[in-house]
C-alpha atoms as a PDB file:
ATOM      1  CA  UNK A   1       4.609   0.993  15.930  1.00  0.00           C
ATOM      2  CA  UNK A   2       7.295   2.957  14.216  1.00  0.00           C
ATOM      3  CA  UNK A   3       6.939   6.531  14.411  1.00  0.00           C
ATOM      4  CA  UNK A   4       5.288   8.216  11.165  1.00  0.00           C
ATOM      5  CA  UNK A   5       8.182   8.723   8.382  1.00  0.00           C
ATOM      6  CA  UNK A   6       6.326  10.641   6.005  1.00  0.00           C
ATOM      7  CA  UNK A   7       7.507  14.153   4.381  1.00  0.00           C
ATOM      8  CA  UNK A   8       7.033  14.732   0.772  1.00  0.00           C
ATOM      9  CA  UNK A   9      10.396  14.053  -0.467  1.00  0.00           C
ATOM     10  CA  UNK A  10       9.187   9.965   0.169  1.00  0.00           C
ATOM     11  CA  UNK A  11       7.148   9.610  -2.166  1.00  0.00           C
ATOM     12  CA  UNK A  12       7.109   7.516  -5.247  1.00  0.00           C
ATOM     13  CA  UNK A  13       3.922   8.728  -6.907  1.00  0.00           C
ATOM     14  CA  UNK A  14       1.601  11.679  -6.500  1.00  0.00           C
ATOM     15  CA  UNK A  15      -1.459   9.217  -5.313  1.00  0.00           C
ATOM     16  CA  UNK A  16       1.011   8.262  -2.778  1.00  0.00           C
ATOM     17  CA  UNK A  17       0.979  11.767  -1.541  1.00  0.00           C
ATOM     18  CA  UNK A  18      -2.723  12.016  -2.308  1.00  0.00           C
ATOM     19  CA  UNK A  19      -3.500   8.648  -0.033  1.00  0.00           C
ATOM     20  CA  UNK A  20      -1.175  10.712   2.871  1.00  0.00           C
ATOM     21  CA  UNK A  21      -4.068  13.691   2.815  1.00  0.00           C
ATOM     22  CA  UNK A  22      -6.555  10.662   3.457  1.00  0.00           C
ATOM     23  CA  UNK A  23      -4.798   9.207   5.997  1.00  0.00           C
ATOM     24  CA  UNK A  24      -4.486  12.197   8.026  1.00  0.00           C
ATOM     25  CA  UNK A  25      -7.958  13.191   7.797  1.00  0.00           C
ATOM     26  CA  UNK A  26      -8.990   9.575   9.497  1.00  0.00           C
ATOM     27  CA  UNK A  27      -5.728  10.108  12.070  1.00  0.00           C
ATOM     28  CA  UNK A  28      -7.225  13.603  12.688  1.00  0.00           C
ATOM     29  CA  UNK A  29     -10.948  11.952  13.854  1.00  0.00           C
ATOM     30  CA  UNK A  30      -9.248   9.113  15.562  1.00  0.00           C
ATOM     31  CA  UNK A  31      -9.645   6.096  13.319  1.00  0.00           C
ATOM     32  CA  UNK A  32      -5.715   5.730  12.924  1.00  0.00           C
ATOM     33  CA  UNK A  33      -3.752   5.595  15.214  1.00  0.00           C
ATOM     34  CA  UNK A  34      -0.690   6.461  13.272  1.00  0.00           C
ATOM     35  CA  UNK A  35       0.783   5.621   9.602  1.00  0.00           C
ATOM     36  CA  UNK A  36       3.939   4.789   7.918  1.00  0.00           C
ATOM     37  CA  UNK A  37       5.430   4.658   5.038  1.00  0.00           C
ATOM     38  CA  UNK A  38       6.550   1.040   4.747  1.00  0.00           C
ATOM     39  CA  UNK A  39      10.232   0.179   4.415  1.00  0.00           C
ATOM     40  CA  UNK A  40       9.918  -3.297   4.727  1.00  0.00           C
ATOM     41  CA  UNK A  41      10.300  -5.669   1.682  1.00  0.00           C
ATOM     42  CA  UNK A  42       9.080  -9.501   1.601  1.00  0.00           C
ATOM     43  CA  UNK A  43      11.036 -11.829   0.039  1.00  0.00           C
ATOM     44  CA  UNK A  44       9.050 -13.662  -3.376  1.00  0.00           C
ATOM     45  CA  UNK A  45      11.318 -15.826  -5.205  1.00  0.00           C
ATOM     46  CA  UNK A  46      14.461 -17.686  -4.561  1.00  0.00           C
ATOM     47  CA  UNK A  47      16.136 -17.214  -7.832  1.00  0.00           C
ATOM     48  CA  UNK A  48      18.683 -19.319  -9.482  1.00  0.00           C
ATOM     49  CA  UNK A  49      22.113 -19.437  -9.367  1.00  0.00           C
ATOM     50  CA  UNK A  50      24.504 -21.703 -10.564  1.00  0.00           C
ATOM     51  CA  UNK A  51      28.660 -22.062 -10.269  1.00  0.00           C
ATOM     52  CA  UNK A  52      31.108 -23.042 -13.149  1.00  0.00           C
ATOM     53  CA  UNK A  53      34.571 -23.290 -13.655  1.00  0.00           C
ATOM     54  CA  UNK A  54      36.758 -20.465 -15.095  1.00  0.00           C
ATOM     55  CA  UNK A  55      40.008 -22.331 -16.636  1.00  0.00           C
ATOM     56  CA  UNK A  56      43.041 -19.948 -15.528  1.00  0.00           C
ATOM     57  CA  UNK A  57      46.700 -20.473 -17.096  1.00  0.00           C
ATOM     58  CA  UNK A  58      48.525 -19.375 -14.529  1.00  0.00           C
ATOM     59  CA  UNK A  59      46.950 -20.191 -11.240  1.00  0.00           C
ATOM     60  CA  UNK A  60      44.031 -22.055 -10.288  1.00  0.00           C
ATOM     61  CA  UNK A  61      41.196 -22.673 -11.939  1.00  0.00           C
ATOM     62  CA  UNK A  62      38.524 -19.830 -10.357  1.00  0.00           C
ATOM     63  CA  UNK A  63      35.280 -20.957  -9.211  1.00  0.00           C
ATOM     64  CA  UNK A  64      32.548 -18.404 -10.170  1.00  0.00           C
ATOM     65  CA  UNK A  65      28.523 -17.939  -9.817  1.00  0.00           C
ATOM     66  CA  UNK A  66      26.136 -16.875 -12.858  1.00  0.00           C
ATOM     67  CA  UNK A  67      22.810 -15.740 -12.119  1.00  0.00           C
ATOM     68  CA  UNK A  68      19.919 -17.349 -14.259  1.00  0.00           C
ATOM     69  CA  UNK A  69      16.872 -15.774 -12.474  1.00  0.00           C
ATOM     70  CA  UNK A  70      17.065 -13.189  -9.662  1.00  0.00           C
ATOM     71  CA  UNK A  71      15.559 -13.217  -6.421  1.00  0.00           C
ATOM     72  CA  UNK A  72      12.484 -11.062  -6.104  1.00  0.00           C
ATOM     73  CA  UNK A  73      11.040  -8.563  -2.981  1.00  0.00           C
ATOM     74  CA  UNK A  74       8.073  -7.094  -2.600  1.00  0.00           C
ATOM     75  CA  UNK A  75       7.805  -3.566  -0.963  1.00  0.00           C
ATOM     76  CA  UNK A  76       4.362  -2.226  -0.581  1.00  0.00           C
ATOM     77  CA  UNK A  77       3.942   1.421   0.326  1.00  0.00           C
ATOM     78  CA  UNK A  78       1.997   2.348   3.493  1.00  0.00           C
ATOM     79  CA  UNK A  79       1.185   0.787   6.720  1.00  0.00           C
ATOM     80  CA  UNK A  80      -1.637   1.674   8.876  1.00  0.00           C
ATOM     81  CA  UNK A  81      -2.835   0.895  12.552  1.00  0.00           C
ATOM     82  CA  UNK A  82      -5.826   1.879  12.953  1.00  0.00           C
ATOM     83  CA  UNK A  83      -8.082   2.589  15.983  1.00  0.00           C
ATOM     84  CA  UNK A  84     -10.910   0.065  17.054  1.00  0.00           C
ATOM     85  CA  UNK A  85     -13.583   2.485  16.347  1.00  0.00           C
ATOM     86  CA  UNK A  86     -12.978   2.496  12.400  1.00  0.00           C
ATOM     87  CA  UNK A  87     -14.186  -1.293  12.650  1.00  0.00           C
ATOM     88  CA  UNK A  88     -16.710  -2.238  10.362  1.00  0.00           C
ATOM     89  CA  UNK A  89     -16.716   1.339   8.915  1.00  0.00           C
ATOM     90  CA  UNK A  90     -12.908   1.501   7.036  1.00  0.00           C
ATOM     91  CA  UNK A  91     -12.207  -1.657   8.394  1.00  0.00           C
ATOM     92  CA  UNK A  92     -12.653  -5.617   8.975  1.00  0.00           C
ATOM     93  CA  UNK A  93     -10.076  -6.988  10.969  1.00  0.00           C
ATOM     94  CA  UNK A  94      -9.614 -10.484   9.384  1.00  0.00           C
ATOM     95  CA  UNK A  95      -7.318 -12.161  12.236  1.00  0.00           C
ATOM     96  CA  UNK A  96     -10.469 -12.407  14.599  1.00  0.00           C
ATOM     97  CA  UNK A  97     -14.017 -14.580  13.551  1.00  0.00           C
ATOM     98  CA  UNK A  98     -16.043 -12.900  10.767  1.00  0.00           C
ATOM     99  CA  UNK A  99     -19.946 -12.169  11.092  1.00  0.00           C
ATOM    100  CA  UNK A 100     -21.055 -10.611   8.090  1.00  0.00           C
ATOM    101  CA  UNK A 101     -19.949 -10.377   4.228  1.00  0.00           C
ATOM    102  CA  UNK A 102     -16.602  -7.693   4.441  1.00  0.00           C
ATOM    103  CA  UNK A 103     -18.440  -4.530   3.342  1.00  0.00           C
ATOM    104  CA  UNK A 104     -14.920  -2.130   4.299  1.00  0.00           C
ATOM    105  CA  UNK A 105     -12.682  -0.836   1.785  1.00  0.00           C
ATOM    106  CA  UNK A 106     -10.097  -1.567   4.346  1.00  0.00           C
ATOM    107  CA  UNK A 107      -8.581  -5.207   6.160  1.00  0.00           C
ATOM    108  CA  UNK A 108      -6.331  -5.438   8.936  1.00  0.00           C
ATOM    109  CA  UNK A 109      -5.127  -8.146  10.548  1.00  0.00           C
ATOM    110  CA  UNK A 110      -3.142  -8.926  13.724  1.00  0.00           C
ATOM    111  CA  UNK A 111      -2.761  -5.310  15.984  1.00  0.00           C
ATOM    112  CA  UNK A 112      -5.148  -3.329  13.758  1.00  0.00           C
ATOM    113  CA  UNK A 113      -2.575  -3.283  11.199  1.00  0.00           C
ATOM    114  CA  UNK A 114      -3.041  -3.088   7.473  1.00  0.00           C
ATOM    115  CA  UNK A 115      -0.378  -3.282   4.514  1.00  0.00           C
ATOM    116  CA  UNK A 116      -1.371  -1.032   1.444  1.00  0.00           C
ATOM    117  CA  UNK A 117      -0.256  -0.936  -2.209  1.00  0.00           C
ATOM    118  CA  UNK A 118      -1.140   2.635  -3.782  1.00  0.00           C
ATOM    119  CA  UNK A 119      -1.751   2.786  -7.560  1.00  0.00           C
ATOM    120  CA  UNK A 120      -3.270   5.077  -9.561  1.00  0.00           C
ATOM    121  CA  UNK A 121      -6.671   4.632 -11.673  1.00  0.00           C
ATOM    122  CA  UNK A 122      -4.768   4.740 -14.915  1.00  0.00           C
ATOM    123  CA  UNK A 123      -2.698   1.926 -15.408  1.00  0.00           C
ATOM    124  CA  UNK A 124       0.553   2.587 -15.960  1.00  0.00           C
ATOM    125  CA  UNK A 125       2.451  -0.076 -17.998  1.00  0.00           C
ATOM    126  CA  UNK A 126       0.067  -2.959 -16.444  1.00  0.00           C
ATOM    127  CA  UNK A 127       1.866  -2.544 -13.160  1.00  0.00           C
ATOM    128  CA  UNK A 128      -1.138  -3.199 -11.239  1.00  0.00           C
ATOM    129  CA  UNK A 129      -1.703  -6.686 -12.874  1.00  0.00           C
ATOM    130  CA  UNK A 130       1.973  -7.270 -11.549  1.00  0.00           C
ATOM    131  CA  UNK A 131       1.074  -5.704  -7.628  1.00  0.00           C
ATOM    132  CA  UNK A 132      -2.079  -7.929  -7.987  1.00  0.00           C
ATOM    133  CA  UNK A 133       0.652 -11.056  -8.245  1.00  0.00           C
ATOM    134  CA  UNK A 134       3.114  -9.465  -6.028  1.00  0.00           C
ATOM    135  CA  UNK A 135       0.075  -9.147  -3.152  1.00  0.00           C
ATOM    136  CA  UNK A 136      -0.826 -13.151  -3.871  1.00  0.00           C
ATOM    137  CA  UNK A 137       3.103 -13.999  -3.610  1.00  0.00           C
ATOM    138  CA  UNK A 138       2.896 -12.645  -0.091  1.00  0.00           C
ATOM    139  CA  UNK A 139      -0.943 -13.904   1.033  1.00  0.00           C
ATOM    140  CA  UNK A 140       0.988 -17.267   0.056  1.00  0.00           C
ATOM    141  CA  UNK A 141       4.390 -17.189   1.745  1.00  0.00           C
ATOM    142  CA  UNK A 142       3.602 -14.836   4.472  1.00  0.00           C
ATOM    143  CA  UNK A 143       0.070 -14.456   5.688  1.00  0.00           C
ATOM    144  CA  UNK A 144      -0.420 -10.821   5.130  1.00  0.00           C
ATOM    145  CA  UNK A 145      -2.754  -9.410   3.504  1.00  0.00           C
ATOM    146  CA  UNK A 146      -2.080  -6.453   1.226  1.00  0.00           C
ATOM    147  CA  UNK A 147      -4.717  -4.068   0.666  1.00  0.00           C
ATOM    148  CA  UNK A 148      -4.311  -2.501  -3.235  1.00  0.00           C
ATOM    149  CA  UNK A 149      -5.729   1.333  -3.198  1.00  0.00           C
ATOM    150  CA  UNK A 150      -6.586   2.914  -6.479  1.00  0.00           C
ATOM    151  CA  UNK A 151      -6.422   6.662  -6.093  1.00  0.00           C
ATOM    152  CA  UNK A 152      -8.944   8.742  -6.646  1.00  0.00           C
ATOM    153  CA  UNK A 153     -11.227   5.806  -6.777  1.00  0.00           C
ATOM    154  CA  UNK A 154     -11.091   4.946  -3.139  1.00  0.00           C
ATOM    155  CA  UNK A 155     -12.145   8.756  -2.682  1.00  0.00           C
ATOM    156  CA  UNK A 156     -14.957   8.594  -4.657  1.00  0.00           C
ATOM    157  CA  UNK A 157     -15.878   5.619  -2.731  1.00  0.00           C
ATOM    158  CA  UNK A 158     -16.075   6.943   0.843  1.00  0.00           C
ATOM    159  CA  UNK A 159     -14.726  10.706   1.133  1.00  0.00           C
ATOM    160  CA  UNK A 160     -12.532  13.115  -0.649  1.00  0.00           C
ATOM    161  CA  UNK A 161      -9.614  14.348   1.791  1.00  0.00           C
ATOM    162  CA  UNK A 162      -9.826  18.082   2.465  1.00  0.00           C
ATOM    163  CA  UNK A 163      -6.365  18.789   1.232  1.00  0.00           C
ATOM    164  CA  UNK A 164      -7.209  17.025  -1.992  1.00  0.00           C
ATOM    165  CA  UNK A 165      -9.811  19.540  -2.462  1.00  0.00           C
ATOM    166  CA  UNK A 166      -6.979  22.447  -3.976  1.00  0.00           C
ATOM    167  CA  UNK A 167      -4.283  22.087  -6.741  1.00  0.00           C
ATOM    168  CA  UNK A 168      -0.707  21.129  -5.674  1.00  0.00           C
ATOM    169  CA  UNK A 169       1.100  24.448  -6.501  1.00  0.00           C
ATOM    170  CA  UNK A 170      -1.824  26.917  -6.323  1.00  0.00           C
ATOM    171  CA  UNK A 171      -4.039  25.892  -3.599  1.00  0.00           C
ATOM    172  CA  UNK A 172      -6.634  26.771  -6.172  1.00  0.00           C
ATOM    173  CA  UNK A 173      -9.739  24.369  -6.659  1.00  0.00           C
ATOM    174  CA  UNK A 174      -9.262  21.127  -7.807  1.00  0.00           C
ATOM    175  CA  UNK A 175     -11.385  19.764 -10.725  1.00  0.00           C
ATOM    176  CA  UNK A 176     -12.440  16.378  -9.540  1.00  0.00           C
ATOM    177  CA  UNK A 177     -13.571  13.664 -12.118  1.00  0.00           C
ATOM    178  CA  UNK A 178     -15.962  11.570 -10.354  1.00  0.00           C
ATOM    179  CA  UNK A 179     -19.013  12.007  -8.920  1.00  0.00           C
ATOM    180  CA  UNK A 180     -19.503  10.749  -4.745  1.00  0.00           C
ATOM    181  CA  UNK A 181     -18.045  14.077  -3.911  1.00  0.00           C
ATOM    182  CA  UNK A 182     -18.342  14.069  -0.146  1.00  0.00           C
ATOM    183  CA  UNK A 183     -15.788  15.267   3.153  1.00  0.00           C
ATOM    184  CA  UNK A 184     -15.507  12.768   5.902  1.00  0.00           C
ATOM    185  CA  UNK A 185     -17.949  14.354   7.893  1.00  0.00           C
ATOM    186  CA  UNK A 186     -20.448  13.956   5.451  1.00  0.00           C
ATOM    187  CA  UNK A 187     -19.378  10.345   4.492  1.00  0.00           C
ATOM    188  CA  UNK A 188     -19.549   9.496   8.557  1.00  0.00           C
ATOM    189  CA  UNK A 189     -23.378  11.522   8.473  1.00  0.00           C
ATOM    190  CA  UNK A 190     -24.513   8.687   5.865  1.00  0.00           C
ATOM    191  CA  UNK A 191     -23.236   5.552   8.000  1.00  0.00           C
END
């Protein structure tokens, strides 16, 4: 496992950030492991690429190579290897036989480990209609399974991080806007 990367300056997104405070309350009561922030692309498409023939006058004709579709990659953001005790509570590890309907938020596969696309709840320029196809692409050509994360809603789902509870700058209370307002202790007091 690589050793956690994370500082603020690595972020592409404020849920990013926000999904780090929720990651380190679950590190902090031994359900992870540890977490990264992924580096690793996975290759999509091919592309297309074709060579023609530059006539020169003075020397010979040049061979060259014109793009017609790029290649695509797919980075996604986080990944996470969790502990065997978040089983069937954050997590259903898919590599081994299933029992019941998955009821978790969260799937791993081989090693405990899960890949994890952050978005946000508002959708920004459809973009998560594109990680949707981008997450398929790789299910398809690669066997892993890439978990998509909508922040805040995954908090109002199970727990609010503590961190999450204050403002950015100020430290001052946040306003949340949904309603399962609960800390991880009280989420883990329900199961």
């Amino acid at each position: 496992m690589k050793k956690n990367n994370i500082n603020k300056g690595v972020f592409d997104s404020n849920e990013e950030l926000y999904f780090t405070y929720f990651l380190n309350d679950l590190k902090d009561k031994g359900f992870i492991d540890d977490f990264y922030k992924n580096e690793e692309s996975y290759p999509l498409t091919k592309g297309l690429s074709v060579n023609y023939i530059k006539p020169m006058k003075k020397v010979n004709d040049k061979v060259l190579k014109q793009t017609i579709l790029s290649s695509s990659i797919y980075t996604p953001d986080f990944i996470i290897k969790w502990n065997d005790k978040a089983l069937g509570i954050f997590v259903t590890d898919i590599s081994k036989p299933i029992k019941d309907k998955i009821i978790t938020e969260f799937i791993c596969q081989e090693n405990m480990i899960s890949v994890v696309e952050v978005k946000g709840a508002w959708d920004n320029n459809n973009m998560t209609r594109l990680a949707i196809n981008n997450i398929k692409v790789v299910w398809d050509k690669h066997s892993i399974f890439v978990n998509l994360i909508k922040i805040p809603s995954i908090f109002n789902k199970l727990f609010t991080p503590e961190r999450y509870f204050m403002t950015d700058k100020t430290f001052k209370p946040r306003k949340l806007n949904y309603k399962n307002v609960k800390t991880l202790k009280e989420y883990l007091n329900e199961k």
